[in-house]
Protein backbone atom coordinates (compact mmCIF):
# COMPACT_ATOMS: atom_id res chain seq x y z
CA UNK A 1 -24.32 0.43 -50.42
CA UNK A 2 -24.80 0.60 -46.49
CA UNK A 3 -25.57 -3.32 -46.79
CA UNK A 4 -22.07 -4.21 -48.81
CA UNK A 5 -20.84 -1.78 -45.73
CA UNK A 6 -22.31 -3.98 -42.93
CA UNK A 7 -21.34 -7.38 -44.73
CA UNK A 8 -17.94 -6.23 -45.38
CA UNK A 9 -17.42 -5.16 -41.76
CA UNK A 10 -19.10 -8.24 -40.51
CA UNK A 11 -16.54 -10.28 -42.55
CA UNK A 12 -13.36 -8.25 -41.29
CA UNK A 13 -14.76 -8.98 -37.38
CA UNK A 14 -15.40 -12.72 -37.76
CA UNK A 15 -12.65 -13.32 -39.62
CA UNK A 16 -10.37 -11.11 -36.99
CA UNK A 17 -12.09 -13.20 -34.28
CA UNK A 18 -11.36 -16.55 -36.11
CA UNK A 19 -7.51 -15.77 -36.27
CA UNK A 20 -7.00 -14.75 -32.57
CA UNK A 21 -9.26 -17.96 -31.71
CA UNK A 22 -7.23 -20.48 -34.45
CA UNK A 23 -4.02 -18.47 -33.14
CA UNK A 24 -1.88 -21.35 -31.26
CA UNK A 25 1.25 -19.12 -29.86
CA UNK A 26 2.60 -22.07 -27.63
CA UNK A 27 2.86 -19.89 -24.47
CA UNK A 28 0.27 -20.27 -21.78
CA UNK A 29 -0.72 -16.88 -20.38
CA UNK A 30 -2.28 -16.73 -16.62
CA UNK A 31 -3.90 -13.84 -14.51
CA UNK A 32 -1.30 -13.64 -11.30
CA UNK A 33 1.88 -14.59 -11.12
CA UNK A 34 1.46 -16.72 -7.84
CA UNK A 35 0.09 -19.56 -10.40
CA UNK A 36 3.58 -19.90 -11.45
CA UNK A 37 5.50 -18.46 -8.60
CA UNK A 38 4.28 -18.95 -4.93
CA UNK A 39 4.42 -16.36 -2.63
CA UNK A 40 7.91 -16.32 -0.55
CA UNK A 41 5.96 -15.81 2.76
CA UNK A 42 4.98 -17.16 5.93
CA UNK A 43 2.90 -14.42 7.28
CA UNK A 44 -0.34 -13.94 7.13
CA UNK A 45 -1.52 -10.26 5.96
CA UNK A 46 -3.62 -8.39 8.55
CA UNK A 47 -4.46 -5.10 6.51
CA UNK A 48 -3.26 -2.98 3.45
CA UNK A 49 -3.82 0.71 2.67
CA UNK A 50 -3.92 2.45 -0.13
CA UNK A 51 -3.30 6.14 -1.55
CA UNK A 52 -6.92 6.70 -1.79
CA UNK A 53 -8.53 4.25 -0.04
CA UNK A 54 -11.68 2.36 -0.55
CA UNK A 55 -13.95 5.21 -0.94
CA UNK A 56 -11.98 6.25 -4.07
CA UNK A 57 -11.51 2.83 -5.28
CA UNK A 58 -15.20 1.84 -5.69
CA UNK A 59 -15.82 4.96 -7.49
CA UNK A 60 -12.92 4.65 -10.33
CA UNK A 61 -13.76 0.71 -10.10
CA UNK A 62 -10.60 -0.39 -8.63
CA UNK A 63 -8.23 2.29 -10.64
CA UNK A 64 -7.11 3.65 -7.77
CA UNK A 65 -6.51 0.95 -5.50
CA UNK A 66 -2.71 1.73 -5.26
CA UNK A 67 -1.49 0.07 -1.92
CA UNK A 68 1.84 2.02 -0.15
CA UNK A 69 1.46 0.08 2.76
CA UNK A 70 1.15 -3.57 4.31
CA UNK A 71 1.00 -5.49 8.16
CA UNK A 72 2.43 -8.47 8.26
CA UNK A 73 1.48 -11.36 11.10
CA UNK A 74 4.60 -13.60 11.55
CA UNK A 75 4.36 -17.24 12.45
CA UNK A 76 5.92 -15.97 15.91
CA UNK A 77 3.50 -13.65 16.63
CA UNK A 78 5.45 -10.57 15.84
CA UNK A 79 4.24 -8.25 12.88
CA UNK A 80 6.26 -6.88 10.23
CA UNK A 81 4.96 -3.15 8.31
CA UNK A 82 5.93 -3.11 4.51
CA UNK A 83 5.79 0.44 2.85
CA UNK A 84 6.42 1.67 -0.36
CA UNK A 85 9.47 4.24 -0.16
CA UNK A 86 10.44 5.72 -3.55
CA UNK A 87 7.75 4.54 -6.39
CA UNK A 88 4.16 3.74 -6.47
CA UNK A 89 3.02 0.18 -7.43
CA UNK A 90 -0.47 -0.90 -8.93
CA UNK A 91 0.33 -4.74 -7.59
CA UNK A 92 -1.55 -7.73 -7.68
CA UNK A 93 1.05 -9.47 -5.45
CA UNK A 94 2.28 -9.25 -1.98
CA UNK A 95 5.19 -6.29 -0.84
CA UNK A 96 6.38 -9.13 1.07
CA UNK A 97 7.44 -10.71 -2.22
CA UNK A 98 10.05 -7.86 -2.75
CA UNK A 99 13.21 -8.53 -1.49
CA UNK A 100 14.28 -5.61 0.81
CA UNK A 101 17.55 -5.31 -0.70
CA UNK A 102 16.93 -4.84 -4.20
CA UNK A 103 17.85 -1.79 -5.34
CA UNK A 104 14.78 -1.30 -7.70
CA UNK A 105 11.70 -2.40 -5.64
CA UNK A 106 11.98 0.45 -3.09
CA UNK A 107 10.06 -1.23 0.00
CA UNK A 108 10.95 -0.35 3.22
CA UNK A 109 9.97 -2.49 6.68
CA UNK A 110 10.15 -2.03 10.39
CA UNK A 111 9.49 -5.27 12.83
CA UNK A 112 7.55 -5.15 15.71
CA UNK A 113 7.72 -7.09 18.92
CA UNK A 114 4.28 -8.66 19.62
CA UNK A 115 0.55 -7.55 19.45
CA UNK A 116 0.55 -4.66 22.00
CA UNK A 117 2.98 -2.44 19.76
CA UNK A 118 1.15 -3.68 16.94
CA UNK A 119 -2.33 -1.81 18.78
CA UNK A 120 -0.10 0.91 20.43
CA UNK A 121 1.30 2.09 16.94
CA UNK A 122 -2.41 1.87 15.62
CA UNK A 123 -4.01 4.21 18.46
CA UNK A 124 -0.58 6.57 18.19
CA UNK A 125 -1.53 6.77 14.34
CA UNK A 126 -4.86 7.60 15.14
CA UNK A 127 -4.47 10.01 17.80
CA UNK A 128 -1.60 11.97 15.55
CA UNK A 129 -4.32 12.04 12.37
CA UNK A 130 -6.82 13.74 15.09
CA UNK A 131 -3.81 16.15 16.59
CA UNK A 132 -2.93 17.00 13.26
CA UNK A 133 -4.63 20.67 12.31
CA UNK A 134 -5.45 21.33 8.87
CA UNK A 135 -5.59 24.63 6.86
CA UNK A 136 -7.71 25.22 4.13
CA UNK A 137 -4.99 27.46 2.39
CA UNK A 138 -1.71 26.77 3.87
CA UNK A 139 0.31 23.34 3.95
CA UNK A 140 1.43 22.59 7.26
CA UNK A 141 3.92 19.92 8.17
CA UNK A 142 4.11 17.67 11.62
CA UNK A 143 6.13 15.10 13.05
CA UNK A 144 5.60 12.48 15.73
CA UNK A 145 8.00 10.32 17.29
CA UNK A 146 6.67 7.13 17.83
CA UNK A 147 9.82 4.68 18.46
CA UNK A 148 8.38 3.30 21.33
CA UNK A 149 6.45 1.20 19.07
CA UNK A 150 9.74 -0.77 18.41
CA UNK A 151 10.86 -1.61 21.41
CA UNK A 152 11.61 -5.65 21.98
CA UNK A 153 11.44 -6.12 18.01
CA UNK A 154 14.40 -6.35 15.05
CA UNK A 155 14.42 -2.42 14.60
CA UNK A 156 14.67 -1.50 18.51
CA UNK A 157 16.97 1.40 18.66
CA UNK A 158 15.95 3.13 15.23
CA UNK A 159 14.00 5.91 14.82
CA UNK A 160 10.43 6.00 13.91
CA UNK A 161 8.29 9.03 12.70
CA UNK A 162 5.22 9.83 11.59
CA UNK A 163 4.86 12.55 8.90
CA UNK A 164 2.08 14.79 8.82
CA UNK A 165 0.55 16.82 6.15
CA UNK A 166 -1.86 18.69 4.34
CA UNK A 167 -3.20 19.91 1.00
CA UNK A 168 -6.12 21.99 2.05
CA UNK A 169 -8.57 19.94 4.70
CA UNK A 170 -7.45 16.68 3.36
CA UNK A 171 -4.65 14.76 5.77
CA UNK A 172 -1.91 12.59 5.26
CA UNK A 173 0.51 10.93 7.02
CA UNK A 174 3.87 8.86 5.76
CA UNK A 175 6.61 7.15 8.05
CA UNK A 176 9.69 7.97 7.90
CA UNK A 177 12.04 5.43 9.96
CA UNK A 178 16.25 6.50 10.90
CA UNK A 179 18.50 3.50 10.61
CA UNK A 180 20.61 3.56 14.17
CA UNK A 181 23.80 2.96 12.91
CA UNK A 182 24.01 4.48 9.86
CA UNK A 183 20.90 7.79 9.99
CA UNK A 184 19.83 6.86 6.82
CA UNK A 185 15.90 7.97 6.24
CA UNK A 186 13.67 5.84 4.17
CA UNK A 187 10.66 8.28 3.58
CA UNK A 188 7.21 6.97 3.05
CA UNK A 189 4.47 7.70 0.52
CA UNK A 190 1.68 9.37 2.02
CA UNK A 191 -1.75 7.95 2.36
CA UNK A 192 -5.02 9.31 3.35
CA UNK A 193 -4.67 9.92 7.30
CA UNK A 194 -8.59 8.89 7.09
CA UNK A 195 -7.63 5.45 6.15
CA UNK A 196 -5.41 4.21 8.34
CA UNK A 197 -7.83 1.59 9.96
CA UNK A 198 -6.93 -0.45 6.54
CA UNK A 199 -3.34 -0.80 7.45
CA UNK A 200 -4.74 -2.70 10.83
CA UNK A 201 -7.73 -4.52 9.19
CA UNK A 202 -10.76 -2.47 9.78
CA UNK A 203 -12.87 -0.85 7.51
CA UNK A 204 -13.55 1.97 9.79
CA UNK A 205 -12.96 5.66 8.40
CA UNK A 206 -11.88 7.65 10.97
CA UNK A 207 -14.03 10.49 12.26
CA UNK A 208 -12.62 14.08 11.18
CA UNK A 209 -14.78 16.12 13.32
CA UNK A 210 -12.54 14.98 16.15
């Protein structure tokens, strides 16, 4: 009986695998959608980082790898930061391919003038995440104003912010950037304040003993 079992269930999978292989759909299916649409960019991307970070990633093999936020190297030497403002995306693609004024893909930009506010907004992100106290119990809130940062680019005269925060010991930070001519806040989601050497292209976690 357990043999006409295994032959009859041996059947059923060969002769499942023989349909989907003898299957002829006429559509073409391919992994990314670059191979049928190229990229609509001209930068080149210095650094992405994600909710969790790499840490996390490797141990839920790539699950988690949910990037909020992206720098941009234009072909003039300026940088642009892309960051997610309303939904999280598991993308294989670029945020620059998301048109900043559709109404459904949420990403939010600022523009910065050359290398030097690229570095200055790095080490102001840095030295907030080691400012930043956190409390094993209670959730504490921060903010930093770091418009300087735009100064000489497209967004000089907004407002820029860092958000800090907590749940427990673990940090995070967001920006949150104030059009200036209308107020309007776009609000970031937050990543791991640990991470933020992604966003610029290193590897490095920062230290949180400091």
């Amino acid at each position: 009986m357990k043999s006409k079992l295994y032959a009859l269930l041996l059947f059923i999978s060969f002769f499942s695998f023989a349909q989907k292989n003898d299957f002829d759909s006429g559509i073409e299916l391919y992994d990314t959608s670059e191979e049928l649409v190229p990229l609509r960019k001209t930068s080149m991307t210095i650094g992405k980082c994600c909710q969790l970070g790499k840490a996390m990633s490797k141990l839920s093999g790539g699950m988690s790898d949910v990037y909020l936020v992206q720098s941009e190297l234009n072909e003039d030497q300026s940088y642009t930061i892309f960051f997610v403002s309303m939904f999280m995306i598991g993308f294989d693609t670029e945020l620059t391919q998301f048109g900043l004024e559709n109404p459904t893909s949420k990403i939010s930009s600022f523009h910065l003038a050359d290398e030097s506010k690229f570095n200055k907004l790095q080490e102001l992100m840095i030295n907030g995440y080691k400012e930043f106290k956190a409390h094993p119990i209670l959730k504490r809130i921060k903010y930093a104003d770091i418009s300087e940062v735009l100064e000489g680019g497209k967004n000089e005269g907004d407002k820029l912010l860092l958000r800090f925060h907590n749940k427990k010991v673990i940090k995070y930070v967001s920006f949150q950037l104030f059009d200036k001519d209308t107020g309007f806040k776009t609000a970031g989601r937050a990543i791991f304040s640990k991470f933020i050497g992604q966003l610029f292209g290193s590897n490095e976690i920062i230290d949180t003993t400091h």
